[in-house]
PDB file of N, CA and C in Angstrom:
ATOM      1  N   UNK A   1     107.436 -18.620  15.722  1.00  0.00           N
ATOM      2  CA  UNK A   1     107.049 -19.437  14.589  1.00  0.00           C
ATOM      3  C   UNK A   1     107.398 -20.890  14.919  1.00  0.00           C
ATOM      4  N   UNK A   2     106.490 -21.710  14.782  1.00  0.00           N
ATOM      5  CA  UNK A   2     106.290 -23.023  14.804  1.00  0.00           C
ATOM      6  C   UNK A   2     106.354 -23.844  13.584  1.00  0.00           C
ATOM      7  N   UNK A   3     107.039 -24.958  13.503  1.00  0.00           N
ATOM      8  CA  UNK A   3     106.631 -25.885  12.249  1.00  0.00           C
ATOM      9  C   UNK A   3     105.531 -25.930  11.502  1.00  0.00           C
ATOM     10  N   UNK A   4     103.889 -25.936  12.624  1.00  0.00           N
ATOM     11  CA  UNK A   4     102.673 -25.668  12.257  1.00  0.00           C
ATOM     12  C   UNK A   4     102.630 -24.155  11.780  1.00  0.00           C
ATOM     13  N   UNK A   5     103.214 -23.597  11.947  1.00  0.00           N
ATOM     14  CA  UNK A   5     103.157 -21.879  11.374  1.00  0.00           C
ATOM     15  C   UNK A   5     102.536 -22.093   9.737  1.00  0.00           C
ATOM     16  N   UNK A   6     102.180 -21.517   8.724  1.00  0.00           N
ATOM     17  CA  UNK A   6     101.980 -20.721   7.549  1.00  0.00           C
ATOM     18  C   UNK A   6     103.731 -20.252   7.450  1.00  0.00           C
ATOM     19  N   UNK A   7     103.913 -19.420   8.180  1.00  0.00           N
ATOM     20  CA  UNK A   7     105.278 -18.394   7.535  1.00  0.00           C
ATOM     21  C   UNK A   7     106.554 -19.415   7.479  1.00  0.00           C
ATOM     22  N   UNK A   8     106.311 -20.278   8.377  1.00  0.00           N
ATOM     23  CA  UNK A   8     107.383 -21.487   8.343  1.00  0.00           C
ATOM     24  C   UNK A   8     107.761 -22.324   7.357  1.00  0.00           C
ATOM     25  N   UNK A   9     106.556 -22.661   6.494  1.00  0.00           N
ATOM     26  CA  UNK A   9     106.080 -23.338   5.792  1.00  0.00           C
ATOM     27  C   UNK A   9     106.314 -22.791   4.615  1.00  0.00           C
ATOM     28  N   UNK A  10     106.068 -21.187   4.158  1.00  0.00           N
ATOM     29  CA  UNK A  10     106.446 -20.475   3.270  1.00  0.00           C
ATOM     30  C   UNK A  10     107.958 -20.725   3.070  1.00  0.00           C
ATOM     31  N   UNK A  11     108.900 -20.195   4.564  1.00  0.00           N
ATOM     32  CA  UNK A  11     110.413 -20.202   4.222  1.00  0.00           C
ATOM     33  C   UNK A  11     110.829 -21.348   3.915  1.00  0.00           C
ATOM     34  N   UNK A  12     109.942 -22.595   4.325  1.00  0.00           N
ATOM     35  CA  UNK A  12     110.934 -24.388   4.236  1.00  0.00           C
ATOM     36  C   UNK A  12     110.344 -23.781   2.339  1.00  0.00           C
ATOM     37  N   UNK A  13     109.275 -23.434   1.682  1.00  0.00           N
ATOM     38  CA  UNK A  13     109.546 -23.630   0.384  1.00  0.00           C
ATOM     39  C   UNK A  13     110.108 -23.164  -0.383  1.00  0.00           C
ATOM     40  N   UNK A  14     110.653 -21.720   0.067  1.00  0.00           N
ATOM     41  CA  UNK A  14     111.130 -20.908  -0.495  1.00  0.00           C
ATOM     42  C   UNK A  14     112.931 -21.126  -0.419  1.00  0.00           C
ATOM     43  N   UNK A  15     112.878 -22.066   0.459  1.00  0.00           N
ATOM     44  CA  UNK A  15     114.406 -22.776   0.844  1.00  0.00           C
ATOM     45  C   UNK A  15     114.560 -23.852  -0.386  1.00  0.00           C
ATOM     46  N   UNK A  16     113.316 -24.349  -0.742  1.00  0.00           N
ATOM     47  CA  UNK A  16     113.250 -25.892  -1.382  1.00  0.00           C
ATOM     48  C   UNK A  16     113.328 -25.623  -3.089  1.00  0.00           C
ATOM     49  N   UNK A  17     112.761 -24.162  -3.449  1.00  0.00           N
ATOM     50  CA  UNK A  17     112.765 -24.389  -4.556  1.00  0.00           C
ATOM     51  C   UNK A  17     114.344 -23.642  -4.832  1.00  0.00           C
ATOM     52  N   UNK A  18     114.564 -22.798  -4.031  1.00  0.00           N
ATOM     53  CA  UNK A  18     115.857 -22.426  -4.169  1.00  0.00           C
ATOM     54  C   UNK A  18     116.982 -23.603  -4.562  1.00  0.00           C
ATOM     55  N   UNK A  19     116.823 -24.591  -3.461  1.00  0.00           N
ATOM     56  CA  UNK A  19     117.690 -25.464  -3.539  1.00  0.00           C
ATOM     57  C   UNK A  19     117.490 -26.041  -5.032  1.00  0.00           C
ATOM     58  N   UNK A  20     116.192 -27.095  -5.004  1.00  0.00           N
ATOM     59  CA  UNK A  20     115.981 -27.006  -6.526  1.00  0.00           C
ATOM     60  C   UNK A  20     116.688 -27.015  -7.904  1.00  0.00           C
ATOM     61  N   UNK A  21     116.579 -25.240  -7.966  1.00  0.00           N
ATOM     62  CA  UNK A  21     117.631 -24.783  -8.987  1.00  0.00           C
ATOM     63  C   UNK A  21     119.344 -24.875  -9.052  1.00  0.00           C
ATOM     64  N   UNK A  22     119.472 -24.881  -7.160  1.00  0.00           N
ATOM     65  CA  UNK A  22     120.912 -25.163  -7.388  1.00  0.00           C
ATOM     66  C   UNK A  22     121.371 -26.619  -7.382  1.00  0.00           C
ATOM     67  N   UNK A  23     120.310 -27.184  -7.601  1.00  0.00           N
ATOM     68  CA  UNK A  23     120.583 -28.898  -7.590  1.00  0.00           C
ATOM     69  C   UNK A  23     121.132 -28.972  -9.316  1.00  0.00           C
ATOM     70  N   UNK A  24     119.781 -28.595 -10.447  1.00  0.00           N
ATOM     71  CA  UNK A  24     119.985 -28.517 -11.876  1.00  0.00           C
ATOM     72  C   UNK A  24     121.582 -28.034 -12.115  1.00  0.00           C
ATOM     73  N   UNK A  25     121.436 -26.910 -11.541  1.00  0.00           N
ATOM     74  CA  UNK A  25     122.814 -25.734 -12.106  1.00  0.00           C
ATOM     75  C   UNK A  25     123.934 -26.734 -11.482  1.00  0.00           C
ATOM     76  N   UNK A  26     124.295 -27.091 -10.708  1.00  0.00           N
ATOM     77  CA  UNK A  26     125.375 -27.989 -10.203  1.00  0.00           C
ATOM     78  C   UNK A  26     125.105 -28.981 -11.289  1.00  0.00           C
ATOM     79  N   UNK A  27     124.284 -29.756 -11.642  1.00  0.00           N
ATOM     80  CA  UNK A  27     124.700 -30.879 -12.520  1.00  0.00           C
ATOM     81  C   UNK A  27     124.776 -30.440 -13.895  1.00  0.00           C
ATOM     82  N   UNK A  28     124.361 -29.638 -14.124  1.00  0.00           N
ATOM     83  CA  UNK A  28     124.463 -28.748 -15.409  1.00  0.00           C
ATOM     84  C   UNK A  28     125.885 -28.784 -15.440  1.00  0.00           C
ATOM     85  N   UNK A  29     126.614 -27.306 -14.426  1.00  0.00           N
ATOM     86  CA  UNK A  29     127.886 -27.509 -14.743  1.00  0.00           C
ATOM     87  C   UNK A  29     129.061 -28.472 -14.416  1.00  0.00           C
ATOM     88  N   UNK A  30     128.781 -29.884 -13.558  1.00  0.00           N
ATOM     89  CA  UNK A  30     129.367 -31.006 -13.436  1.00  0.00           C
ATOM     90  C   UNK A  30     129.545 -31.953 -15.176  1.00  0.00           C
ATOM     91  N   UNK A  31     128.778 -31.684 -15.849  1.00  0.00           N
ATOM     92  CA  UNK A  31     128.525 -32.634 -17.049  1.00  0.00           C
ATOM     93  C   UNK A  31     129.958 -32.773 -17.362  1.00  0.00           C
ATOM     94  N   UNK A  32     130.141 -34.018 -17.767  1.00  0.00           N
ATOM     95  CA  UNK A  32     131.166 -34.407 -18.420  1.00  0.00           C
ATOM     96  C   UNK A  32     131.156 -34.531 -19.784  1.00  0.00           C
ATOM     97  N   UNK A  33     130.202 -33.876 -20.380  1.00  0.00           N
ATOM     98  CA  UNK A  33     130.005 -33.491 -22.008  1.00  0.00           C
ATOM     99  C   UNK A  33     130.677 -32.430 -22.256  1.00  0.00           C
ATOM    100  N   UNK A  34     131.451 -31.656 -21.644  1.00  0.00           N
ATOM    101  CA  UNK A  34     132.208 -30.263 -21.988  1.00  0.00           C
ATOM    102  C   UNK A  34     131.086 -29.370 -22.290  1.00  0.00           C
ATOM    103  N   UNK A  35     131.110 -27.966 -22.838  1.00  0.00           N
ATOM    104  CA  UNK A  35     130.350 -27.168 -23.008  1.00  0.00           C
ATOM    105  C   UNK A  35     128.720 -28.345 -23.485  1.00  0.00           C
ATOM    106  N   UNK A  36     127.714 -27.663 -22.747  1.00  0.00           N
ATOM    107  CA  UNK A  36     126.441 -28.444 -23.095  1.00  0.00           C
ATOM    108  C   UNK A  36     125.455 -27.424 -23.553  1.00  0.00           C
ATOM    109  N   UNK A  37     124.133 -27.390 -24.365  1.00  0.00           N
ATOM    110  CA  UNK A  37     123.081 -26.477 -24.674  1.00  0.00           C
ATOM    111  C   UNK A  37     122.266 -26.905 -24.004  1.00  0.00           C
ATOM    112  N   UNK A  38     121.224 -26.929 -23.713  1.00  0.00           N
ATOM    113  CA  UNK A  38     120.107 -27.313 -23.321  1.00  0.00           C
ATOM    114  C   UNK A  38     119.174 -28.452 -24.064  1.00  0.00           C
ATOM    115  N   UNK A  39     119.447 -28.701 -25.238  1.00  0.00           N
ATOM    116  CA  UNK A  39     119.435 -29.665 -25.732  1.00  0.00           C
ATOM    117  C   UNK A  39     119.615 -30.928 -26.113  1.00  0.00           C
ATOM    118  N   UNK A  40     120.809 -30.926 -25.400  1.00  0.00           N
ATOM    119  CA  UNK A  40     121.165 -32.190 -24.740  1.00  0.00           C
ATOM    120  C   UNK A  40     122.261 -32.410 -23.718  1.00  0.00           C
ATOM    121  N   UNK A  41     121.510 -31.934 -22.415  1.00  0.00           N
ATOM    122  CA  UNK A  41     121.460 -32.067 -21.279  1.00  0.00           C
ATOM    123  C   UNK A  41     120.849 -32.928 -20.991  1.00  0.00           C
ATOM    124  N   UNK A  42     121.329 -33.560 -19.993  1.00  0.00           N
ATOM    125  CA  UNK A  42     120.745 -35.222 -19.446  1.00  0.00           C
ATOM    126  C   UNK A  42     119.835 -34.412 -18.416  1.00  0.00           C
ATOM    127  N   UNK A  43     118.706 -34.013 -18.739  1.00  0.00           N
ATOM    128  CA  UNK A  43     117.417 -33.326 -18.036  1.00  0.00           C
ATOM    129  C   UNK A  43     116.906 -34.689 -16.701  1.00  0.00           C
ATOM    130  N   UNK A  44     116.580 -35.537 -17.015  1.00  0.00           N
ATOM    131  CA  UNK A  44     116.725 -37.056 -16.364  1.00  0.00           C
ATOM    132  C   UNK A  44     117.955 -36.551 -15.203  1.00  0.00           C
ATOM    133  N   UNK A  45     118.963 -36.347 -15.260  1.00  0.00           N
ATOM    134  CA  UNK A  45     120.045 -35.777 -13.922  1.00  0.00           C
ATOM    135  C   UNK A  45     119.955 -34.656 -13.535  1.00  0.00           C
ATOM    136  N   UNK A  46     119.400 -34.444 -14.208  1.00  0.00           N
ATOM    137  CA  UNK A  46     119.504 -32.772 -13.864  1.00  0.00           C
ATOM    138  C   UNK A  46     117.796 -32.588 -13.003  1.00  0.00           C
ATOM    139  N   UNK A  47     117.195 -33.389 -13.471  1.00  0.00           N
ATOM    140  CA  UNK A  47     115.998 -32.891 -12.428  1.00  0.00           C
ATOM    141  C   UNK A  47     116.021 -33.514 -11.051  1.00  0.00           C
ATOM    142  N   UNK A  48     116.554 -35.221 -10.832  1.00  0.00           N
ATOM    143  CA  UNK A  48     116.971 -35.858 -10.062  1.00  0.00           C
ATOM    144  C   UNK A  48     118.373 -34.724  -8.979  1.00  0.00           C
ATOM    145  N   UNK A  49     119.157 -34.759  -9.773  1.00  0.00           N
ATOM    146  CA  UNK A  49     120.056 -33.795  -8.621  1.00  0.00           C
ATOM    147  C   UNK A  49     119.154 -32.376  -8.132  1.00  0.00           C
ATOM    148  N   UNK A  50     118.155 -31.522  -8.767  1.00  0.00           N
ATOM    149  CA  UNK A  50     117.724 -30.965  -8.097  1.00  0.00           C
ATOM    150  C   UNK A  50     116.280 -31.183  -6.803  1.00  0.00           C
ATOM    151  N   UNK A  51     116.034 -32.411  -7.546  1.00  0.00           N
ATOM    152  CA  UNK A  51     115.024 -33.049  -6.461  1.00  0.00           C
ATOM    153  C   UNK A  51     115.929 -33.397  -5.149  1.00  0.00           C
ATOM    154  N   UNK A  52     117.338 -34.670  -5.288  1.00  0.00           N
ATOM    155  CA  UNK A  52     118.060 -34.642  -3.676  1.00  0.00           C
ATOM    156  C   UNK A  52     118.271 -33.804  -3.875  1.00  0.00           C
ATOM    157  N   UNK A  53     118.649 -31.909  -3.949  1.00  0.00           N
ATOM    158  CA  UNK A  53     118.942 -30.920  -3.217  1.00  0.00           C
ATOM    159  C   UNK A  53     117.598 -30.375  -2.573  1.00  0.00           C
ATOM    160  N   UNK A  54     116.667 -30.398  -2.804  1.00  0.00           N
ATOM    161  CA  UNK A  54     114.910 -30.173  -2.461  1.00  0.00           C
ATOM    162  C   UNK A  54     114.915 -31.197  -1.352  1.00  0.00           C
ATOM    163  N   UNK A  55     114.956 -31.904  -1.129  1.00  0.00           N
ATOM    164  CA  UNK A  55     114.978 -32.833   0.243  1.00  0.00           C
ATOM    165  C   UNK A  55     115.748 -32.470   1.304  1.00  0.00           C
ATOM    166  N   UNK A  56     117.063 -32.531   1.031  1.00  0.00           N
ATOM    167  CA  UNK A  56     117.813 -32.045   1.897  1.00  0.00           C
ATOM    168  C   UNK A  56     117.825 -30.983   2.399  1.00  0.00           C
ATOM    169  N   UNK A  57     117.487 -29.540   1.260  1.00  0.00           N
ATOM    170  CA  UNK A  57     116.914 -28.551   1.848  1.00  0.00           C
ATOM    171  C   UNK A  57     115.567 -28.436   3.244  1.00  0.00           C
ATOM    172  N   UNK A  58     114.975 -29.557   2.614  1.00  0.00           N
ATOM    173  CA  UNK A  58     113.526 -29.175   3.470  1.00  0.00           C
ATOM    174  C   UNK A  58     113.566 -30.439   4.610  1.00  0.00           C
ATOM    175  N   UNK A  59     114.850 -31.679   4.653  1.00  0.00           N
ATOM    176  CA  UNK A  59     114.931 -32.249   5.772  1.00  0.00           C
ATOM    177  C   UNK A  59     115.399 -31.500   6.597  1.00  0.00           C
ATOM    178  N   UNK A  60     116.700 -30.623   6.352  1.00  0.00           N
ATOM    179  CA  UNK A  60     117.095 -29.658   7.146  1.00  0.00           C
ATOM    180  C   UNK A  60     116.405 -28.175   7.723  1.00  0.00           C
ATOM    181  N   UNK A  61     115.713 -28.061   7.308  1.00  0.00           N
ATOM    182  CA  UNK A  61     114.491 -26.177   7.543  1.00  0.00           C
ATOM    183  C   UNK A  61     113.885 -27.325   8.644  1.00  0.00           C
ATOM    184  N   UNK A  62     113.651 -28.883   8.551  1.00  0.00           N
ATOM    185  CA  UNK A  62     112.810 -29.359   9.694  1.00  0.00           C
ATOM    186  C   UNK A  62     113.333 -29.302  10.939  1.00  0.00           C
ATOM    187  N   UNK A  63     114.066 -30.421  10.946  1.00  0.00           N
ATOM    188  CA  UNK A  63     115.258 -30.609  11.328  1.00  0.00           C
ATOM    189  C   UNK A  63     115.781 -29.399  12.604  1.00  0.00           C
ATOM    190  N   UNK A  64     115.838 -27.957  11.715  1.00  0.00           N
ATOM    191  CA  UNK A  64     116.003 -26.735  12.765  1.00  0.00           C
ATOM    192  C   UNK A  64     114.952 -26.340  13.761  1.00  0.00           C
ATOM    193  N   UNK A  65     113.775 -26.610  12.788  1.00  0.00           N
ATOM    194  CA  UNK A  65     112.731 -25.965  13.684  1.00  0.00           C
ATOM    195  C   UNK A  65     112.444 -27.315  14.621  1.00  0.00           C
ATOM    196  N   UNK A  66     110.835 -26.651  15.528  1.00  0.00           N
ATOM    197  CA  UNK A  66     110.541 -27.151  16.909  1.00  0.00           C
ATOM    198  C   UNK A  66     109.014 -27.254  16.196  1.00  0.00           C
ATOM    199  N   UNK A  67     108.648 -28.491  16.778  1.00  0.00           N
ATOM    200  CA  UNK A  67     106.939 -28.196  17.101  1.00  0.00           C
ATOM    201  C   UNK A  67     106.200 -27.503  18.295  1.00  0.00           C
ATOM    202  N   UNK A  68     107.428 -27.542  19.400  1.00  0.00           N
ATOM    203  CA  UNK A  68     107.066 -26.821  20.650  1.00  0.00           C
ATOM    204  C   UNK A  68     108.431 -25.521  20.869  1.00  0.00           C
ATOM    205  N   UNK A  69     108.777 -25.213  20.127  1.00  0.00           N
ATOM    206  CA  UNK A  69     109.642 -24.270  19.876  1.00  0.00           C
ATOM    207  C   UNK A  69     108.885 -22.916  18.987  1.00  0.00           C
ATOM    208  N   UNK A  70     108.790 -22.131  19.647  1.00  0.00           N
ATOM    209  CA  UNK A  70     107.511 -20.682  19.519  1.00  0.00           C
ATOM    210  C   UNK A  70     108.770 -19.961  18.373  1.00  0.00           C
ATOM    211  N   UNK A  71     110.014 -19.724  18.273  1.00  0.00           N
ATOM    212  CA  UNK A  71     111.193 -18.994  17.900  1.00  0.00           C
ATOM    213  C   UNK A  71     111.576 -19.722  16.642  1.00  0.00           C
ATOM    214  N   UNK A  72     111.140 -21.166  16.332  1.00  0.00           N
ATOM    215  CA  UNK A  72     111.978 -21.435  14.890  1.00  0.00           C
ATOM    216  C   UNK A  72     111.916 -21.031  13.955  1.00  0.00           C
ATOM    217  N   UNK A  73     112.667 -21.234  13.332  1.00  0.00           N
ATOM    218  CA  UNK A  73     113.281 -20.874  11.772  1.00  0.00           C
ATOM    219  C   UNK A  73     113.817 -21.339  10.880  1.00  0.00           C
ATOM    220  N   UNK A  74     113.564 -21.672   9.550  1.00  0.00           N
ATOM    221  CA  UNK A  74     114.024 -22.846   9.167  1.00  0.00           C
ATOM    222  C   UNK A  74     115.779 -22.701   8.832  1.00  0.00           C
ATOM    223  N   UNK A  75     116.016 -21.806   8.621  1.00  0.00           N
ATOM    224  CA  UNK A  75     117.419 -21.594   9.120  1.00  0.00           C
ATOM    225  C   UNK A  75     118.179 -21.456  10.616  1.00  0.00           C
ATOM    226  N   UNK A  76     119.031 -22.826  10.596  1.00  0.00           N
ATOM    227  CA  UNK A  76     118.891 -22.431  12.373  1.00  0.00           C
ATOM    228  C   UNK A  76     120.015 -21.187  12.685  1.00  0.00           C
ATOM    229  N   UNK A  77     120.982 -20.969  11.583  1.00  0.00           N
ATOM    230  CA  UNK A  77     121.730 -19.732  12.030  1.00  0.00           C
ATOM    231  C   UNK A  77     120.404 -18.464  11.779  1.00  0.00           C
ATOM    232  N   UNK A  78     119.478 -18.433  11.806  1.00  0.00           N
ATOM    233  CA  UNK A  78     119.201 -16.995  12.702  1.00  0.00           C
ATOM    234  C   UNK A  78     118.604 -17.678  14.318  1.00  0.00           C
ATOM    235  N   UNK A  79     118.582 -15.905  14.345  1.00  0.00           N
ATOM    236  CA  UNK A  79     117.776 -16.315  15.982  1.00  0.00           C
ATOM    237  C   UNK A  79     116.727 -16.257  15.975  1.00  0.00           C
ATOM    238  N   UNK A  80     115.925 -16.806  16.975  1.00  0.00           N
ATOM    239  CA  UNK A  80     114.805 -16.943  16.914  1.00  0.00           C
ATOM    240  C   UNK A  80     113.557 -16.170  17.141  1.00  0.00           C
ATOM    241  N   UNK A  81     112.463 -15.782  16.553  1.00  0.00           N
ATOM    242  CA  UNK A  81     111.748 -15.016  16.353  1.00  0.00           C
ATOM    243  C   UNK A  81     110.806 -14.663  17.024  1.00  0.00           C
ATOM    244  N   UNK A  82     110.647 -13.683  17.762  1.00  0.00           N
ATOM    245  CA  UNK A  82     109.382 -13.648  18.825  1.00  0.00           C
ATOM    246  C   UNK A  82     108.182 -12.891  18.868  1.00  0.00           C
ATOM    247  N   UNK A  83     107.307 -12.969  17.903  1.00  0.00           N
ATOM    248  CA  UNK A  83     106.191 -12.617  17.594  1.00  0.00           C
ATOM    249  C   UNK A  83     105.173 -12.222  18.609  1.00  0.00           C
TER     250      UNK A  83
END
């Protein structure tokens, strides 16, 4: 699997939206409002911290892989894949 891959491309998103959610949930439970509802949650931080965790996720899935690397993965702790 290559950067140009389909399946590559699947895992960098499936990395990104993951991250995503754990961007919200971290600022969710960082708030310095003490217990919060959803109602007033600073949604404005909370979508921003999960957007930089969505970047960083998907600078890094790059980052691992190769354009001339047949084996990447966007996780570089596995090994590499030989189709």
């Amino acid at each position: 699997m290559s950067l140009l891959d389909t399946d590559f491309a699947v895992e960098v998103a499936d990395r990104g939206i993951k991250s995503f959610f754990q961007g919200v949930i971290a600022v969710f439970a960082i708030s310095d409002a003490g217990p919060v509802n959803a109602f007033e949650f600073d949604w404005a931080a909370g979508l921003g911290g999960g957007l930089a965790m969505t970047i960083l996720s998907v600078a890094t899935s790059l980052a691992s892989g190769s354009i001339f690397k047949k084996g990447a993965t966007p996780a570089s702790i596995l090994p590499p894949r030989h189709d």
